[in-house]
Protein backbone atom coordinates (compact mmCIF):
# COMPACT_ATOMS: atom_id res chain seq x y z
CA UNK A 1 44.54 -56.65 36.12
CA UNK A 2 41.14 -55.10 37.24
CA UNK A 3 39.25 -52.51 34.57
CA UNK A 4 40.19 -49.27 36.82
CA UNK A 5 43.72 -50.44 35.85
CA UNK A 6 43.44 -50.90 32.67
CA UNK A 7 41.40 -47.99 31.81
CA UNK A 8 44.04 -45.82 33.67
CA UNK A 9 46.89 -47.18 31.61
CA UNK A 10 45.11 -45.98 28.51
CA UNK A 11 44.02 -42.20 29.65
CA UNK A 12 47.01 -41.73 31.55
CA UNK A 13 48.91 -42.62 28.62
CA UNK A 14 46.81 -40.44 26.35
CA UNK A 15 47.99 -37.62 24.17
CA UNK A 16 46.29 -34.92 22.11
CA UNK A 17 48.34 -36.05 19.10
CA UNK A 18 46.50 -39.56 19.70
CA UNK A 19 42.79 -38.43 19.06
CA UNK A 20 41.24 -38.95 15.88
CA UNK A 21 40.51 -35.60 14.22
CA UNK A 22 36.72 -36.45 14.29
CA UNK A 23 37.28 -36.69 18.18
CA UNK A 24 38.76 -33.48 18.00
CA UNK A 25 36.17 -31.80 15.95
CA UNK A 26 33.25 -33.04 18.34
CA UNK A 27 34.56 -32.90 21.08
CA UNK A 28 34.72 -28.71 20.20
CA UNK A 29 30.89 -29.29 19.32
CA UNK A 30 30.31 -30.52 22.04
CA UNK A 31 32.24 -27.95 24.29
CA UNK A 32 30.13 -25.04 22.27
CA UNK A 33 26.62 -26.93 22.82
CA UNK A 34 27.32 -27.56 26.55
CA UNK A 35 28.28 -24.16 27.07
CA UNK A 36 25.42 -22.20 25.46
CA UNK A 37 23.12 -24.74 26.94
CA UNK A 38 24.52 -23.48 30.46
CA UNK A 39 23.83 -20.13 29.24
CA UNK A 40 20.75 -20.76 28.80
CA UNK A 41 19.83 -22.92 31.72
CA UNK A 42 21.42 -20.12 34.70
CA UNK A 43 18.20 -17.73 33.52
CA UNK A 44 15.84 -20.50 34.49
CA UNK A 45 14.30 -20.84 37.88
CA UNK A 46 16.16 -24.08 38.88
CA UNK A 47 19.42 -22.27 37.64
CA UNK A 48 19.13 -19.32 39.67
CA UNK A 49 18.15 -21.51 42.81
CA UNK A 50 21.46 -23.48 41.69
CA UNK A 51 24.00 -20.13 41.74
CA UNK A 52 22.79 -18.79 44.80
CA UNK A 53 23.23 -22.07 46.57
CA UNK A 54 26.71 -22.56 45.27
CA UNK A 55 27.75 -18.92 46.23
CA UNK A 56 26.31 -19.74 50.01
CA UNK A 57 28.18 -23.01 50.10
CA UNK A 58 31.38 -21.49 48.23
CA UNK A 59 31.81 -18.39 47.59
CA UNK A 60 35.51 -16.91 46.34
CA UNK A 61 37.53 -18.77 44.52
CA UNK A 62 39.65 -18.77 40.69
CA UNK A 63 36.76 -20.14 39.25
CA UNK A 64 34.03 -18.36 37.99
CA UNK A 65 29.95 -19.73 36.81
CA UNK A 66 29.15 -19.13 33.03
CA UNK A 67 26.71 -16.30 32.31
CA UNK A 68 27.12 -14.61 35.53
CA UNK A 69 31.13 -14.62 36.06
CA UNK A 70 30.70 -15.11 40.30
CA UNK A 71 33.75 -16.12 41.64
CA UNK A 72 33.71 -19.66 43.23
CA UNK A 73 35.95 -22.60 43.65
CA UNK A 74 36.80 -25.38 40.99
CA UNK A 75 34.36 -27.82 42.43
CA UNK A 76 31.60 -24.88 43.08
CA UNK A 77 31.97 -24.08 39.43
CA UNK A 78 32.36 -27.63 38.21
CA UNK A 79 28.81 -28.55 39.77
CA UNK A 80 27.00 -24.96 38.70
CA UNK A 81 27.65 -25.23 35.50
CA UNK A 82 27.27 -28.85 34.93
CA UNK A 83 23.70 -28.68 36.35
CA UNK A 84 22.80 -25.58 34.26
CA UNK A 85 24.02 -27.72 31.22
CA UNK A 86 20.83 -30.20 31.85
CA UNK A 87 18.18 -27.69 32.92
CA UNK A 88 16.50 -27.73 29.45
CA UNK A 89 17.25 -31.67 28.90
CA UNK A 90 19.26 -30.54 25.73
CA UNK A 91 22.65 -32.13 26.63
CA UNK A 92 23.91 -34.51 24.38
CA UNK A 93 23.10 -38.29 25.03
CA UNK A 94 25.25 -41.85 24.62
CA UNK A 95 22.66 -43.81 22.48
CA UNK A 96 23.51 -47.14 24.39
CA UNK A 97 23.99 -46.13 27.73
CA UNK A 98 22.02 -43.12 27.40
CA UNK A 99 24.09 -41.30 29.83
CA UNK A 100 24.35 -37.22 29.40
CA UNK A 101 28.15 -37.40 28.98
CA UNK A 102 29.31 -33.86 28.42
CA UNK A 103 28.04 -31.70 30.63
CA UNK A 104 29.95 -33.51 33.28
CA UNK A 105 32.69 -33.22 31.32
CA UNK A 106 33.12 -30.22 29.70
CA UNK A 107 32.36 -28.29 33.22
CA UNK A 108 34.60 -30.64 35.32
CA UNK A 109 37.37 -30.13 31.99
CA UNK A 110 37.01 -26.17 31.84
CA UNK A 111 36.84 -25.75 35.80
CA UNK A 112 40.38 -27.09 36.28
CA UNK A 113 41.76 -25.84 33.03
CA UNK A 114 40.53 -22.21 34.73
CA UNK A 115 41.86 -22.64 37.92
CA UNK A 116 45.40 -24.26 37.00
CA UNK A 117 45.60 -22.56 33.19
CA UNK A 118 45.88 -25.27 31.18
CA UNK A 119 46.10 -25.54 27.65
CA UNK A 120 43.01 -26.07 25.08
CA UNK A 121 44.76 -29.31 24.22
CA UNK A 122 45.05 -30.90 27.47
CA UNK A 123 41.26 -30.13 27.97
CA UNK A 124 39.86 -31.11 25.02
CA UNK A 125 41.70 -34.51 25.65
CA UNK A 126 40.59 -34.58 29.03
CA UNK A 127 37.04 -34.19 27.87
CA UNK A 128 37.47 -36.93 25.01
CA UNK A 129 38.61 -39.06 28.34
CA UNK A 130 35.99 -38.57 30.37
CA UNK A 131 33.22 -38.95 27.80
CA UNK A 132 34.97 -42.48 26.43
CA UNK A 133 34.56 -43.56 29.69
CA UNK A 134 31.57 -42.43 30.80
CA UNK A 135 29.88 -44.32 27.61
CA UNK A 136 32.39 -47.24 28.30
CA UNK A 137 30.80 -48.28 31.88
CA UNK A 138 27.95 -47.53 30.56
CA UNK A 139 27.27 -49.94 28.05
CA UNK A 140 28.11 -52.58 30.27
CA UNK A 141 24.70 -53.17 31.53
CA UNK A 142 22.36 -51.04 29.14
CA UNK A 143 19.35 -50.23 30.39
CA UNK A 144 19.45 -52.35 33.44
CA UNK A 145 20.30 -48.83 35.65
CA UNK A 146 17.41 -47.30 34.10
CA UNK A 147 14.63 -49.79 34.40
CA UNK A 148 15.74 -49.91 38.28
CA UNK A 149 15.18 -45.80 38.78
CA UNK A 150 18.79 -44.62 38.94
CA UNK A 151 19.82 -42.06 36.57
CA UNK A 152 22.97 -42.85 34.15
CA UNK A 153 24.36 -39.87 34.03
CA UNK A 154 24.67 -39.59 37.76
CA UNK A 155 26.37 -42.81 37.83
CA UNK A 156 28.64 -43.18 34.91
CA UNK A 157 29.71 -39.70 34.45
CA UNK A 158 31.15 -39.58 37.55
CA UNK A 159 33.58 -42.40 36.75
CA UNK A 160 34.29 -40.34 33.66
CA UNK A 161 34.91 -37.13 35.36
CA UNK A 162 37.13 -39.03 38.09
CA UNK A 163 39.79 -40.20 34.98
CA UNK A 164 39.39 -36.88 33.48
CA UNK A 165 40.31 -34.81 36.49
CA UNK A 166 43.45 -37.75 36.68
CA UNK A 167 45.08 -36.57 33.69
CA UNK A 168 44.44 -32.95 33.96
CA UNK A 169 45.82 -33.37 37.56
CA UNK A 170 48.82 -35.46 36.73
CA UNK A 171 48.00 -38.79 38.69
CA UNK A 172 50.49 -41.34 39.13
CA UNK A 173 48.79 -45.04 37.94
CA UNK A 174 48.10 -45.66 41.90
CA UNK A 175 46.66 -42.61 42.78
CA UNK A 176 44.25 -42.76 39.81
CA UNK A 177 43.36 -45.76 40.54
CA UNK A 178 42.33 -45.05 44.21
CA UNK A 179 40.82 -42.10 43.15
CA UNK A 180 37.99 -44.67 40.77
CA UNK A 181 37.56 -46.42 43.66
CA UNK A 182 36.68 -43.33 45.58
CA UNK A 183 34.23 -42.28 43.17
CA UNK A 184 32.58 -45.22 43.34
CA UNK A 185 30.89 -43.93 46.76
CA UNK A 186 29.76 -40.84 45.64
CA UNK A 187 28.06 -42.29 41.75
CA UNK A 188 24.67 -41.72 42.16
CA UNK A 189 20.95 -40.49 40.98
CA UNK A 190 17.56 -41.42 41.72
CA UNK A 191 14.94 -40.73 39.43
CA UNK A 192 11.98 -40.53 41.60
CA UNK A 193 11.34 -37.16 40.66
CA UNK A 194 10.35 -38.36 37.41
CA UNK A 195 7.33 -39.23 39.06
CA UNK A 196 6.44 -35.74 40.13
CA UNK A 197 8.53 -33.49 38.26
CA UNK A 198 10.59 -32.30 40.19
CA UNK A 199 13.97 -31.15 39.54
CA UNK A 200 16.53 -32.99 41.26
CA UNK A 201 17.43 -34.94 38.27
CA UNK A 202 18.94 -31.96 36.51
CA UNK A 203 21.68 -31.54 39.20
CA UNK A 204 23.57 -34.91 38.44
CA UNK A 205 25.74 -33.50 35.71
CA UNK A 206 27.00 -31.34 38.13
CA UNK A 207 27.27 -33.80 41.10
CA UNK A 208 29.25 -36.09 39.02
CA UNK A 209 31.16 -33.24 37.40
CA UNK A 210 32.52 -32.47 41.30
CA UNK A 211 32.50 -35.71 42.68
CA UNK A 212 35.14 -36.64 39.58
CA UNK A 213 37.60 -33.22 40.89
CA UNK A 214 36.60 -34.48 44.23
CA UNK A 215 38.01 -38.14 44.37
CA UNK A 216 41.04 -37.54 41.93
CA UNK A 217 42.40 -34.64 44.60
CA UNK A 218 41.71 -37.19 47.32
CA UNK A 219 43.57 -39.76 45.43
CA UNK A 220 46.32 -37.41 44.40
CA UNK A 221 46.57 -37.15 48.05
CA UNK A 222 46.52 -40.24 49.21
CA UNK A 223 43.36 -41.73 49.99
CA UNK A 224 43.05 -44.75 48.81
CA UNK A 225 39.50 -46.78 47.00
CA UNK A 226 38.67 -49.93 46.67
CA UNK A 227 41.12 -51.66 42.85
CA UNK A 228 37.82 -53.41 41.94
CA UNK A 229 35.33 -50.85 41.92
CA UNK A 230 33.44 -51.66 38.72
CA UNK A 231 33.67 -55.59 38.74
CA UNK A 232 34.11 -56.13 42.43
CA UNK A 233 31.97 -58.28 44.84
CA UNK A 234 30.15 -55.35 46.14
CA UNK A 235 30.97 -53.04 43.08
CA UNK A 236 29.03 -50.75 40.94
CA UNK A 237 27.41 -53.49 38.94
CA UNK A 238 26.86 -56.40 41.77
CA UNK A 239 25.90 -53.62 44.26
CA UNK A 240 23.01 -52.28 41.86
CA UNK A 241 21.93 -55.23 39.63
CA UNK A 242 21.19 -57.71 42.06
CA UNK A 243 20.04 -60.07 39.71
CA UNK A 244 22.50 -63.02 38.37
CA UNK A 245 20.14 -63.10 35.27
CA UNK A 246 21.83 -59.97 33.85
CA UNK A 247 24.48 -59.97 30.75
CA UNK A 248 27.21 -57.79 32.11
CA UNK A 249 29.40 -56.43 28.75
CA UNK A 250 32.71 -55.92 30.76
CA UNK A 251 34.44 -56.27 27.31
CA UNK A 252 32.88 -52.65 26.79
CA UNK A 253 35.21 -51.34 28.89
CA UNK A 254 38.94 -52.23 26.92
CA UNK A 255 38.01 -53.39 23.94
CA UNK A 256 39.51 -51.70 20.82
CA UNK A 257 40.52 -48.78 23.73
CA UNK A 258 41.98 -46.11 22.01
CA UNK A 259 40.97 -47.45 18.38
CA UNK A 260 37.22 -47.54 18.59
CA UNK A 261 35.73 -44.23 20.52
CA UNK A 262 32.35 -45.07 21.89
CA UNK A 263 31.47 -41.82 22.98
CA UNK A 264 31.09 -40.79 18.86
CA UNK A 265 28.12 -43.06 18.89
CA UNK A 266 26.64 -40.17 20.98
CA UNK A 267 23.73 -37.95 19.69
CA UNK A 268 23.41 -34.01 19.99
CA UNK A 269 19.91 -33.05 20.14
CA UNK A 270 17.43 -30.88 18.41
CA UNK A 271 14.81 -30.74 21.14
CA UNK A 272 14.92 -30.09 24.64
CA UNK A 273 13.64 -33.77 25.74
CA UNK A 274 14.54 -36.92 26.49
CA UNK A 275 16.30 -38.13 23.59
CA UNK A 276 14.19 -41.36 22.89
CA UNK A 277 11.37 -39.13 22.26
CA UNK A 278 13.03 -36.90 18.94
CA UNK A 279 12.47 -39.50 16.54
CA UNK A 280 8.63 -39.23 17.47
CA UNK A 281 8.83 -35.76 17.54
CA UNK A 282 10.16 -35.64 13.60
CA UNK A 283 8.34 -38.07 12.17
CA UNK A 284 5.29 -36.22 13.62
CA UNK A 285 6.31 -32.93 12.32
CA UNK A 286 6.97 -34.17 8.73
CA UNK A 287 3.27 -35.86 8.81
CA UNK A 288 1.81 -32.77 9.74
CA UNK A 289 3.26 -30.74 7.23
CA UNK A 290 3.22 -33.36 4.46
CA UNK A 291 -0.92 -33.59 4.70
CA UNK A 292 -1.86 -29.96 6.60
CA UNK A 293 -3.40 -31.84 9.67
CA UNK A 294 -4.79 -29.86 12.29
CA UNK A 295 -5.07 -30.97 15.62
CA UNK A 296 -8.99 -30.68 15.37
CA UNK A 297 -8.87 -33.10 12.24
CA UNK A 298 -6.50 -35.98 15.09
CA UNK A 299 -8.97 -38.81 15.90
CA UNK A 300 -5.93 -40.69 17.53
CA UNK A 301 -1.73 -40.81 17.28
CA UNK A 302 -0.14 -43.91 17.23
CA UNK A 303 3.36 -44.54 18.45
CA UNK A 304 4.97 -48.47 18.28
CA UNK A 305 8.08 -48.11 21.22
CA UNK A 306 10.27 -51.26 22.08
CA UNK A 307 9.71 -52.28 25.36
CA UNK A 308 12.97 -50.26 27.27
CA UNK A 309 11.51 -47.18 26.78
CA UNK A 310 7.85 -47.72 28.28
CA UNK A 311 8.90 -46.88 32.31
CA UNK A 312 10.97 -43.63 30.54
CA UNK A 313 8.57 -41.56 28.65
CA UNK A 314 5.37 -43.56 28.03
CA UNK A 315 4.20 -44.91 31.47
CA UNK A 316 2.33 -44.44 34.17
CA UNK A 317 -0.10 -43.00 31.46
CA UNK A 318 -1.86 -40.47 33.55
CA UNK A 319 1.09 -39.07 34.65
CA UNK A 320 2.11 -38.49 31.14
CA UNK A 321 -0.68 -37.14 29.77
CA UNK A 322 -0.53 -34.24 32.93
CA UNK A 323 2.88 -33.69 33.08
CA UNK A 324 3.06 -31.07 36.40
CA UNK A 325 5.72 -29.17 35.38
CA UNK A 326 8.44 -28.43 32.51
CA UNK A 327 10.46 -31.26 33.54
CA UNK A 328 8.33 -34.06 33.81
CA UNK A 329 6.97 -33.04 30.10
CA UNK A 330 10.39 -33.01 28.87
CA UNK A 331 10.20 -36.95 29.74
CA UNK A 332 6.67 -37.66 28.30
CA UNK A 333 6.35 -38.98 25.25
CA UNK A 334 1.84 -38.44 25.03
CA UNK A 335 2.57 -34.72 26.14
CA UNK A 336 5.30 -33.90 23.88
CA UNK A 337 3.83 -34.73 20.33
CA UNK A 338 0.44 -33.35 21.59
CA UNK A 339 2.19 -29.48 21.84
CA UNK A 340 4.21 -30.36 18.88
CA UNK A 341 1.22 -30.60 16.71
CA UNK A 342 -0.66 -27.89 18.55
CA UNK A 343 2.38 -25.52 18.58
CA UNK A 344 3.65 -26.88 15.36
CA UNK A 345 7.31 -27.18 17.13
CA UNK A 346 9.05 -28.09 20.21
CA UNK A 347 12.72 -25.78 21.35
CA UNK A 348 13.88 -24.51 24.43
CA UNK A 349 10.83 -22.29 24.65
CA UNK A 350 9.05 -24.99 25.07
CA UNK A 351 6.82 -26.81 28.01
CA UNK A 352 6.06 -23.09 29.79
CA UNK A 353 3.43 -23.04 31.97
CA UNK A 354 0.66 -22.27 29.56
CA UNK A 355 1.19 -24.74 27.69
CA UNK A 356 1.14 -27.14 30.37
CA UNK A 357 -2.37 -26.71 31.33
CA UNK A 358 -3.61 -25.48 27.23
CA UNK A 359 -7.05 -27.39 27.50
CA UNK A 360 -6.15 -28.33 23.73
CA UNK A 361 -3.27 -29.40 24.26
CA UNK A 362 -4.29 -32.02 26.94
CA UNK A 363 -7.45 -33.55 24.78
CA UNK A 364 -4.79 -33.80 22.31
CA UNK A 365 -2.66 -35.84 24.74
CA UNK A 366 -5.41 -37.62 25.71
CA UNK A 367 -5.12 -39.47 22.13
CA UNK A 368 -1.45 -40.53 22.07
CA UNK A 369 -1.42 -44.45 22.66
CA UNK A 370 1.72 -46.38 22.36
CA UNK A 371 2.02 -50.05 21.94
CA UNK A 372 4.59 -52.42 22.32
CA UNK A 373 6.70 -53.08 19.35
CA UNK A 374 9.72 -55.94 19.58
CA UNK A 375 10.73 -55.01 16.30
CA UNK A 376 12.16 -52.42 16.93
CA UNK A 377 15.75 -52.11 17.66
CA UNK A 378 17.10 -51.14 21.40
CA UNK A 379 18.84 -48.47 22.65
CA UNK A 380 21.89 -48.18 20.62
CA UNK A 381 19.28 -46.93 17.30
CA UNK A 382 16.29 -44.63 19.02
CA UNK A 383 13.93 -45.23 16.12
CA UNK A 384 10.50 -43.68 16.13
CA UNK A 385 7.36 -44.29 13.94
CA UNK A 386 4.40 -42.30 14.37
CA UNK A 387 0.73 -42.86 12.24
CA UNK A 388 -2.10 -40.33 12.80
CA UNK A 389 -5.87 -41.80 12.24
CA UNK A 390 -7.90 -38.45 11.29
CA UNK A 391 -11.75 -38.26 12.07
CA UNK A 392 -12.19 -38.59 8.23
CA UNK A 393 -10.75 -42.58 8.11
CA UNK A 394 -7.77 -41.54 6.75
CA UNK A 395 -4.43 -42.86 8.13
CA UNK A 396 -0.72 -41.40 7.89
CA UNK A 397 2.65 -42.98 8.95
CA UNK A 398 5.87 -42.02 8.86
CA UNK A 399 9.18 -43.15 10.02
CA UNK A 400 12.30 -42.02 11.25
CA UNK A 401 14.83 -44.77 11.48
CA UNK A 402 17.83 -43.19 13.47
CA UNK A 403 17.17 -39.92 15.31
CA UNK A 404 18.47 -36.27 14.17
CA UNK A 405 21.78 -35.50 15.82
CA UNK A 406 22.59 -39.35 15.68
CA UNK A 407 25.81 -40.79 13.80
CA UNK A 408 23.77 -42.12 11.72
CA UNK A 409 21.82 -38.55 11.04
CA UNK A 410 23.91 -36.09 11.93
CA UNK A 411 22.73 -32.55 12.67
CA UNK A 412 25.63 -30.06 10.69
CA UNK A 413 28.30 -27.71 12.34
CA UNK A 414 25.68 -25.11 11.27
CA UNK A 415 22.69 -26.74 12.98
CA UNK A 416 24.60 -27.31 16.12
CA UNK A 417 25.56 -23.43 15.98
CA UNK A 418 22.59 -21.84 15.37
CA UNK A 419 21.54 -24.29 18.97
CA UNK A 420 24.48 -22.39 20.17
CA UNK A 421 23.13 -19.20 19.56
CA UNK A 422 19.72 -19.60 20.30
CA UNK A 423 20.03 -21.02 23.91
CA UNK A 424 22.82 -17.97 24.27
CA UNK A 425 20.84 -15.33 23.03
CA UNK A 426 18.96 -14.48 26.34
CA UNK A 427 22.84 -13.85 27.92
CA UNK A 428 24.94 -12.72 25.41
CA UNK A 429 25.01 -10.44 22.34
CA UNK A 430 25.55 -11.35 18.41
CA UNK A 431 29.21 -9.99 18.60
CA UNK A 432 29.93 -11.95 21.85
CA UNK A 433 28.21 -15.25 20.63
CA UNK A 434 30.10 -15.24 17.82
CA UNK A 435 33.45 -14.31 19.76
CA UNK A 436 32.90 -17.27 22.13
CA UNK A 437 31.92 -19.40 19.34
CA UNK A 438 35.28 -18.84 17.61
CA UNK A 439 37.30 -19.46 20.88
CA UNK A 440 35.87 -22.22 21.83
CA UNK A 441 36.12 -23.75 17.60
CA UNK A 442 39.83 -22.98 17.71
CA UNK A 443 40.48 -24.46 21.66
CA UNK A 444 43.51 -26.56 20.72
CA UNK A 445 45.47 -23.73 19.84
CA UNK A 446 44.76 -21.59 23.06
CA UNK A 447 47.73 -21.99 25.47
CA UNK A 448 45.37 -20.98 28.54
CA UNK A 449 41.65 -22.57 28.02
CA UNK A 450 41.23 -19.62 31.04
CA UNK A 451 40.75 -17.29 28.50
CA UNK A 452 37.10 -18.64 27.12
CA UNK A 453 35.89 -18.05 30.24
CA UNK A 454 34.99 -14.43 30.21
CA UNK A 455 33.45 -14.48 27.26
CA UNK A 456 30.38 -15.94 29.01
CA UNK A 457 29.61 -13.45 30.27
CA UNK A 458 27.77 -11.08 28.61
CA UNK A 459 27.99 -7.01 29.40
C-alpha cells in the first residue's frame, strides 16, 4: 500500500469526536493567531499588492479576503489570505520540519467552509488534517529541503491542504488519492529571495493553501496523479534529494497515525522572525535586563548555533548584517538581536525602514559572531544561548533551552490573545476583536463556520 493510501484511509476516516481535546483547543489557537496575523499582514505593502492582484485575477465569488470583505472565489480567497498570514513571519512553525503549517490550513479550511457552509466541526478537523500531514511529510527528510533552497512550507503544506480539502469535499479513497498525486506538481518554493529580500517567500502559504482546493476538485473530478507521489521513483523525495546518502524517515508518515499528533510539537511565536532565531532573541532580552547593558557598553555578542541553521539566519555574513529590507531581517540572526538590544524589543512593529539603516543599530550588528556548536540539539528543540563580552571585561550568558511558544514552553491562551489583538488592532475595534475572538474560541459549536467571516472586517 503506498503512503498517499494510507494516509487517506486515516483522514478520510477521521471524525471530530476522534481528536484529542488538546487538538481541539489548538487547533482554535491556532485558527485565532492565523487570522489576526492576516489582519495584520493585508495593511502591509506586500498585502495590498497581494488583494489587488487576486481581485484582477478573480474577482466575484462566495468567498470573501479577511480585513477587507472583497468578494472572490474559494481559491482567490484561499491564496489571499494564506499569504497575508506570513507577511510578518509570525505564523506558527513545525519544530522538525519547520514548515509554517497553518496558514495554509486555516485559509484553505475557512475558504471552503465559506463557500459550501460547513460546520465549525468539520473545519476544525479539516485543519487538524492538514496540519498532521503537513508536519508528517515533513519530518521525513528534516532539513534536507532547506539546506537545498526550497522552502517547506511551500512544499509540505500543500500535501496537507490537498487531504484537507479531501475531507471537506467528500472524496472517495481514489479520488483522494489522485488528487496527492496531483499536488505533487504544483509543491513548491524557492528561497532565493532570501538572498535579496525580496518577498516572494511570503506567498507560499497561500500557493499551497490553493494548490490543496485545486488538486482535490481535480481529483473529485476525475483527474487522476501519480499512487506513489511521496516515495515514488521520481517522487517528492527522489526528485529533490538527489543524494542516496540521505536518511529518509518514511515511518513519519503512519506511525502511531491518529494516536500520536505531530503537528502539537509545533511552536506559536512571540516575534515576527524566523523561529530559530526567538530563543536568541530571549535569552538576549533577559541579559540585558538582568545587568542594565547598553548597547554602548557591547564589546561583542556571542551566539553558539548547530550547524542546520548557519545557511538560514547566520550566513552569508554581510548579507546579514545589512539586511535590505523587512524581510530579509526577519531571517537574520546578527540583525535581529542588534535592534533588540538597541530597541529593547522586537514585535510586529518591528524591522521598519529606520531601523534598517539606524547607524547604531548596524555597528551593533557588526559585533554578533556565531560559531558552530555540535552540542546543541537539531531542529526538533530550537535552543539558543547568547553571552555578551562588555568593553569593561565582563562576560554574561544566558540560556534558553526550548523556545517560547514551544511544547516544551508554552506561551498561555492569554499570551496568544493579546498576539491576537495586537496584530488586529490596526483593522478592527476592541468590541469586534473580542467578538471574533469568541467566535472563533467556540468554532465547534457553530453550524455554519460562514458566519466568522464578517467579523473580519472591521466598520
Amino acid at each position: 500500500m503506498s503512503y498517499s493510501e494510507l494516509l487517506t484511509d486515516w483522514s478520510l476516516g477521521l471524525r471530530f469526536e476522534d481528536l484529542p481535546d488538546k487538538v481541539i483547543e489548538n487547533t482554535r489557537l491556532r485558527i485565532l493567531d492565523v487570522t489576526g496575523l492576516a489582519l495584520a499582514g493585508s495593511g502591509t505593502d506586500f498585502g495590498r499588492s497581494v488583494k489587488q492582484s487576486t481581485l484582477e485575477l478573480s474577482p466575484g465569488g462566495t468567498c470573501r479576503i479577511w480585513g477587507s470583505g472583497e468578494s472572490t472565489t474559494v481559491t482567490g480567497a484561499a491564496f489571499t489570505n494564506g499569504a497575508l498570514s506570513q507577511a510578518l513571519e509570525f505564523d506558527d512553525t513545525h519544530n522538525r520540519s519547520i514548515v509554517h503549517m497553518s496558514g495554509p490550513s486555516v485559509s484553505a479550511a475557512m475558504a471552503l467552509g465559506e463557500r459550501d457552509q460547513l460546520s465549525g466541526k468539520d473545519v476544525i478537523t479539516a485543519i487538524a488534517i492538514g496540519n498532521e500531514i503537513s508536519c508528517r511529510i515533513g519530518s521525513v527528510a528534516p532539513q534536507q529541503f532547506h539546506r537545498r533552497g526550497f522552502h517547506p512550507t511551500g512544499m509540505f503544506a500543500a500535501f496537507g491542504s490537498t487531504w484537507l480539502a479531501g475531507y471537506l469535499l467528500k472524496l472517495s479513497k481514489q479520488q483522494q488519492v489522485n488528487a496527492a498525486g496531483i499536488v505533487g506538481s504544483y509543491a513548491a518554493g524557492l528561497l532565493q529571495c532570501w538572498v535579496d529580500g525580496t518577498q516572494s517567500k511570503f506567498l507560499h502559504p497561500g500557493w499551497a493553501s490553493q494548490s490543496g482546493i485545486t488538486a482535490a476538485t481535480l481529483g473529485k473530478n476525475g483527474t487522476t496523479g501519480p499512487l506513489e507521489v511521496l516515495e515514488g521513483r521520481f517522487g517528492l523525495f527522489a526528485s529533490h534529494l538527489q543524494d542516496e546518502n540521505i536518511a529518509l524517515d518514511y515511518a513519519m508518515l503512519s506511525d502511531n497515525l491518529g494516536s500520536h499528533w505531530e503537528s502539537e510539537n509545533a511552536s506559536f511565536k512571540p516575534f515576527p522572525v524566523a523561529h530559530v532565531i526567538h530563543p536568541y532573541i530571549n535569552a538576549l532580552l533577559r541579559l540585558v535586563a538582568a545587568h542594565t547593558i547598553k548597547h554602548e557598553d557591547v564589546a561583542r555578542i556571542i551566539c553558539p548555533v548547530p550547524e542546520y541553521q548557519v545557511g538560514i539566519v547566520c550566513e552569508p555574513v554581510a548579507e546579514k548584517r545589512r539586511p535590505n529590507s523587512d524581510s530579509h531581517g526577519r531571517v537574520s540572526l546578527q540583525y535581529t538581536l542588534a535592534e533588540a538590544l538597541v530597541l529593547g524589543k522586537i514585535n510586529k512593529d518591528s524591522y521598519a525602514s529606520d531601523s534598517l539603516t539606524d547607524k547604531t543599530i548596524l555597528a551593533l550588528a557588526d559585533k554578533v559572531d556565531y560559531q558552530l556548536d555540535d552540542t546543541f540539539p537539531g531542529p526538533e528543540q530550537f535552543k539558543g544561548q547568547v553571552t555578551i563580552e562588555l568593553n569593561s571585561g565582563e562576560s554574561f550568558t544566558e540560556v534558553e533551552e526550548h523556545n517560547r511558544g514551544s511544547r516544551e514552553n508554552p506561551m498561555t491562551e492569554e499570551e496568544i490573545m493579546g498576539k491576537f489583538t495586537k496584530n488586529s488592532e490596526d483593522v478592527l475595534s476592541p468590541d469586534q476583536q473580542q467578538r471574533l475572538a469568541e467566535k472563533i474560541l467556540t468554532l465547534d459549536s457553530l453550524s455554519n463556520s460562514a458566519d466568522i467571516v464578517p467579523l473580519t472586517v472591521g466598520n
